[in-house]
C-alpha atoms as a PDB file:
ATOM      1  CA  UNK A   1     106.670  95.949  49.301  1.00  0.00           C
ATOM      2  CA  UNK A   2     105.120  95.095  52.522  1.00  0.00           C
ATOM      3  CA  UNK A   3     107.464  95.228  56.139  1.00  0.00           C
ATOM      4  CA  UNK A   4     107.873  91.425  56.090  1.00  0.00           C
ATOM      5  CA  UNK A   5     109.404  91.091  52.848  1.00  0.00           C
ATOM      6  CA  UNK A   6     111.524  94.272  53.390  1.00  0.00           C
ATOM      7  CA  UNK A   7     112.747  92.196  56.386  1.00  0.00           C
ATOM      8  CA  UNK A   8     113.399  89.362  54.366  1.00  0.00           C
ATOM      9  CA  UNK A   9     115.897  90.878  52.532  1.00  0.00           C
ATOM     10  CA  UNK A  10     117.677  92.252  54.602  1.00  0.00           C
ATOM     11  CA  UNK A  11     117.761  89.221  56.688  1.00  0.00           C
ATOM     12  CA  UNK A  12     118.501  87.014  53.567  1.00  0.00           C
ATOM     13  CA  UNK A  13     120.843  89.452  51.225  1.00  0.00           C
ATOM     14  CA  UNK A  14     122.507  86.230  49.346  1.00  0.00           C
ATOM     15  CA  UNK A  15     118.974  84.492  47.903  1.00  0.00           C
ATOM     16  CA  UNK A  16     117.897  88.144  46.538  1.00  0.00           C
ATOM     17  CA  UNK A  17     121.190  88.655  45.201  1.00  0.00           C
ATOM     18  CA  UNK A  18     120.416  85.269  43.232  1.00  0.00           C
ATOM     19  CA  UNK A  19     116.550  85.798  42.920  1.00  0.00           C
ATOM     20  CA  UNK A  20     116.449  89.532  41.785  1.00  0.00           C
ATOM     21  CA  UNK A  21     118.261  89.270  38.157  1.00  0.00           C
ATOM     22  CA  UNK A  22     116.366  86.396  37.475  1.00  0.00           C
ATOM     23  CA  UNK A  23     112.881  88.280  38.666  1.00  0.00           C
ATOM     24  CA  UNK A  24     114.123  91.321  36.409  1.00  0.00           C
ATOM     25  CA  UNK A  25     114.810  88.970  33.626  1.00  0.00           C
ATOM     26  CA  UNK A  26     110.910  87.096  34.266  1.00  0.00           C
ATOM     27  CA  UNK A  27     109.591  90.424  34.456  1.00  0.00           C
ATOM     28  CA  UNK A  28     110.250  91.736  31.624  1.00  0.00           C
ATOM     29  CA  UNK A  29     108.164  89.461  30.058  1.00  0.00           C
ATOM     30  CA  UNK A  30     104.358  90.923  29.688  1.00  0.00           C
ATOM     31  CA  UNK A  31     102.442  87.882  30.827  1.00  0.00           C
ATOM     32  CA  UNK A  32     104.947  88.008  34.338  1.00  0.00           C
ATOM     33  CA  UNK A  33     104.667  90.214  36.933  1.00  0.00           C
ATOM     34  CA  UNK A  34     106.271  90.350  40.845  1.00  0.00           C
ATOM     35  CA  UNK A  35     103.602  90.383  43.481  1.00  0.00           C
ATOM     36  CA  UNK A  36     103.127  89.478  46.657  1.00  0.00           C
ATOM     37  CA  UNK A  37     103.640  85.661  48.194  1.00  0.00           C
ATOM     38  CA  UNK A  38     103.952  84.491  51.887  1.00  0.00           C
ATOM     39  CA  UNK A  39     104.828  88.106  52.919  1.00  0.00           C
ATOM     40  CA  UNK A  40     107.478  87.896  49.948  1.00  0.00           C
ATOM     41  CA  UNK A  41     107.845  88.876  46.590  1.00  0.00           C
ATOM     42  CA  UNK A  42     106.982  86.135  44.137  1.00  0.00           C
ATOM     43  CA  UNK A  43     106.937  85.944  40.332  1.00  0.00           C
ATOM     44  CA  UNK A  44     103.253  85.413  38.511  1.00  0.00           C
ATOM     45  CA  UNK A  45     102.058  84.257  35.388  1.00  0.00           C
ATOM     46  CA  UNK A  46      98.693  86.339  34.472  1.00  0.00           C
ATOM     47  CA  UNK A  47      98.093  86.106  38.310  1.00  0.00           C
ATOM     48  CA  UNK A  48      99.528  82.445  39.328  1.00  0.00           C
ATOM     49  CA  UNK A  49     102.705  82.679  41.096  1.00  0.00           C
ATOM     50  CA  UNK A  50     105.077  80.012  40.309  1.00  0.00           C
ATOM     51  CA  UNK A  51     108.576  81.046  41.905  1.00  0.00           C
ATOM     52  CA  UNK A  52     109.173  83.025  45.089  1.00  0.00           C
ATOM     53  CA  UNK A  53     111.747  83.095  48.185  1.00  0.00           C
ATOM     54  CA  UNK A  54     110.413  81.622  51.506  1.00  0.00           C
ATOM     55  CA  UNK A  55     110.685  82.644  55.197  1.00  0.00           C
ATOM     56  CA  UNK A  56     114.406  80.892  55.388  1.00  0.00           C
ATOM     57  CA  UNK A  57     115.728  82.189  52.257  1.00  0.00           C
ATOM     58  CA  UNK A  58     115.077  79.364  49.769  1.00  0.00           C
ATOM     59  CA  UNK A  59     113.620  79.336  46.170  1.00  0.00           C
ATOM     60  CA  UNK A  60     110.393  77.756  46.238  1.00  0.00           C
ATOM     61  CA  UNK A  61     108.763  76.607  42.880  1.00  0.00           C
ATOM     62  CA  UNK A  62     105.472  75.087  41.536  1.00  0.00           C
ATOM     63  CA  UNK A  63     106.345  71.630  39.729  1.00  0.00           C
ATOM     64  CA  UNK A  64     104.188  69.220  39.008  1.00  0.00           C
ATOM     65  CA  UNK A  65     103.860  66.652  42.070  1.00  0.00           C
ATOM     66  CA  UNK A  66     105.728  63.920  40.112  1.00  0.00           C
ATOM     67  CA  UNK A  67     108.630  66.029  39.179  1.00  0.00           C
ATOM     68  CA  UNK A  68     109.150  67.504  42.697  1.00  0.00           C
ATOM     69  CA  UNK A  69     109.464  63.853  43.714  1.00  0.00           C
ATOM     70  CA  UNK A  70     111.951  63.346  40.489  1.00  0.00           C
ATOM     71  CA  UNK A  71     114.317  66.295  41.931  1.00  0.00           C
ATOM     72  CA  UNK A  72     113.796  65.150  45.769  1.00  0.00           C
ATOM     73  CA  UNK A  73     115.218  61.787  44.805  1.00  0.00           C
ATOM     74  CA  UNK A  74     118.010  63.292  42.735  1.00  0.00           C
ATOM     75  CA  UNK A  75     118.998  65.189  45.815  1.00  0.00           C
ATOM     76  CA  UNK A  76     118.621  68.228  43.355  1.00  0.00           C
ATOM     77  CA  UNK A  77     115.518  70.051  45.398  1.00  0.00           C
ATOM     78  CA  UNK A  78     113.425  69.224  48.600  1.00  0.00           C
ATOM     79  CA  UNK A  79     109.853  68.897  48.341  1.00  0.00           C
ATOM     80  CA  UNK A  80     108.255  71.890  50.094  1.00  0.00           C
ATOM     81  CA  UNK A  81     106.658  71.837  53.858  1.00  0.00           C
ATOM     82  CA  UNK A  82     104.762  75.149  55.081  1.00  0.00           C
ATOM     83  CA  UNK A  83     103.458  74.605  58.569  1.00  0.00           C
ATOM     84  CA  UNK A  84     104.491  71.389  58.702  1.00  0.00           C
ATOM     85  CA  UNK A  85     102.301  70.213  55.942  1.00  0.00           C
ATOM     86  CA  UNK A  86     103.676  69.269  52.657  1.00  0.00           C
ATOM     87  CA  UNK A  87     103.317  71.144  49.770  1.00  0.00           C
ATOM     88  CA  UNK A  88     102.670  68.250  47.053  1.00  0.00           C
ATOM     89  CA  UNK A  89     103.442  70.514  43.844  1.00  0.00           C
ATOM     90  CA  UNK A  90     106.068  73.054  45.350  1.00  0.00           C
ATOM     91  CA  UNK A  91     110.081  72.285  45.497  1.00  0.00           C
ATOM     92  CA  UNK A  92     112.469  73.876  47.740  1.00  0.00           C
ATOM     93  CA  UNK A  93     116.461  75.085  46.671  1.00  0.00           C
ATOM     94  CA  UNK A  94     117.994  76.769  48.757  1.00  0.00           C
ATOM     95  CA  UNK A  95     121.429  79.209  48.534  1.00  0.00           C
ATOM     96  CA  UNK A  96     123.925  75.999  47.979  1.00  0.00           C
ATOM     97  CA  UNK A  97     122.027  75.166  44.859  1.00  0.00           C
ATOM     98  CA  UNK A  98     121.989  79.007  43.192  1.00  0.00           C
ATOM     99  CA  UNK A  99     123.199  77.406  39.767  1.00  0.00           C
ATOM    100  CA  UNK A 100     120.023  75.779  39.671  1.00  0.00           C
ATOM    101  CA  UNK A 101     117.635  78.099  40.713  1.00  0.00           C
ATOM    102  CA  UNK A 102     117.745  79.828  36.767  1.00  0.00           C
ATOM    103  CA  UNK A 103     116.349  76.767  35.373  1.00  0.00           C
ATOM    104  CA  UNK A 104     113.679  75.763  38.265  1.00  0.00           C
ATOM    105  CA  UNK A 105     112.671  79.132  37.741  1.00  0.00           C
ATOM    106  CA  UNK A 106     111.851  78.463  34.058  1.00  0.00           C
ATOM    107  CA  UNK A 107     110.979  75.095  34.619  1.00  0.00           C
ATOM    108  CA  UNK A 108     107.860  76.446  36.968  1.00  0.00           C
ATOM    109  CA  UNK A 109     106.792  79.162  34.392  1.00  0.00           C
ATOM    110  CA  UNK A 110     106.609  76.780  32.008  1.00  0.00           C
ATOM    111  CA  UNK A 111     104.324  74.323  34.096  1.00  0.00           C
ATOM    112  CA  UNK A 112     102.055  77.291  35.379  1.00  0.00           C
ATOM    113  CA  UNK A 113     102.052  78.805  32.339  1.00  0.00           C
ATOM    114  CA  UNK A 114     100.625  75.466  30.895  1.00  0.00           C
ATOM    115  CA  UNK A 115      97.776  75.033  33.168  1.00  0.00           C
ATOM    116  CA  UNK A 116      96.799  78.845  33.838  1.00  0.00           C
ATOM    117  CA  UNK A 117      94.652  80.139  31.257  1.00  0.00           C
END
């Protein structure tokens, strides 16, 4: 793992203590590996990565664009903003919502999954 996401973890020990059984569980899978995202570790479907933790500690997740709007205005998930630009298909949860980061998680395979071939 690179220096930067090494960092990360040690500056954010409560989202890897939430992301890191769900990675292992992702993982074990053949068609998911862990790889590099944003200077983090992400989890990829044959090389697409839908699910990783960003710079502030959050669970970030591919969705499609009308669903990340669905779980914005259920207060559920934010939609995503990197650089101040928004992120149409990516949805943010961070620490207070760790119950639902198992099923975004899935949720996101399941859409990448669909469209990578």
């Amino acid at each position: 793992m690179a220096d930067k996401g090494a960092a990360r973890r040690e500056k954010f020990p409560e989202s890897y203590a939430i992301f890191d059984p769900i990675a292992a569980e992702w993982t074990a899978r053949s068609d998911v590996s862990l790889g590099a995202m944003f200077g983090s570790e992400g989890l990829n479907v044959r090389g697409k990565v839908f699910a990783f933790v960003t710079f502030d500690g959050a669970l970030m997740v591919k969705l499609p664009e009308s669903r990340v709007g669905e779980l914005a205005e259920a207060g559920e998930a934010q939609p995503a903003v990197m650089r101040g630009r928004p992120m149409r298909e990516w949805a943010t949860l961070g620490t207070d919502a760790a119950a639902r980061w198992r099923a975004a998680v899935a949720e996101a395979y399941a859409h990448v999954d669909a469209i990578t071939p």
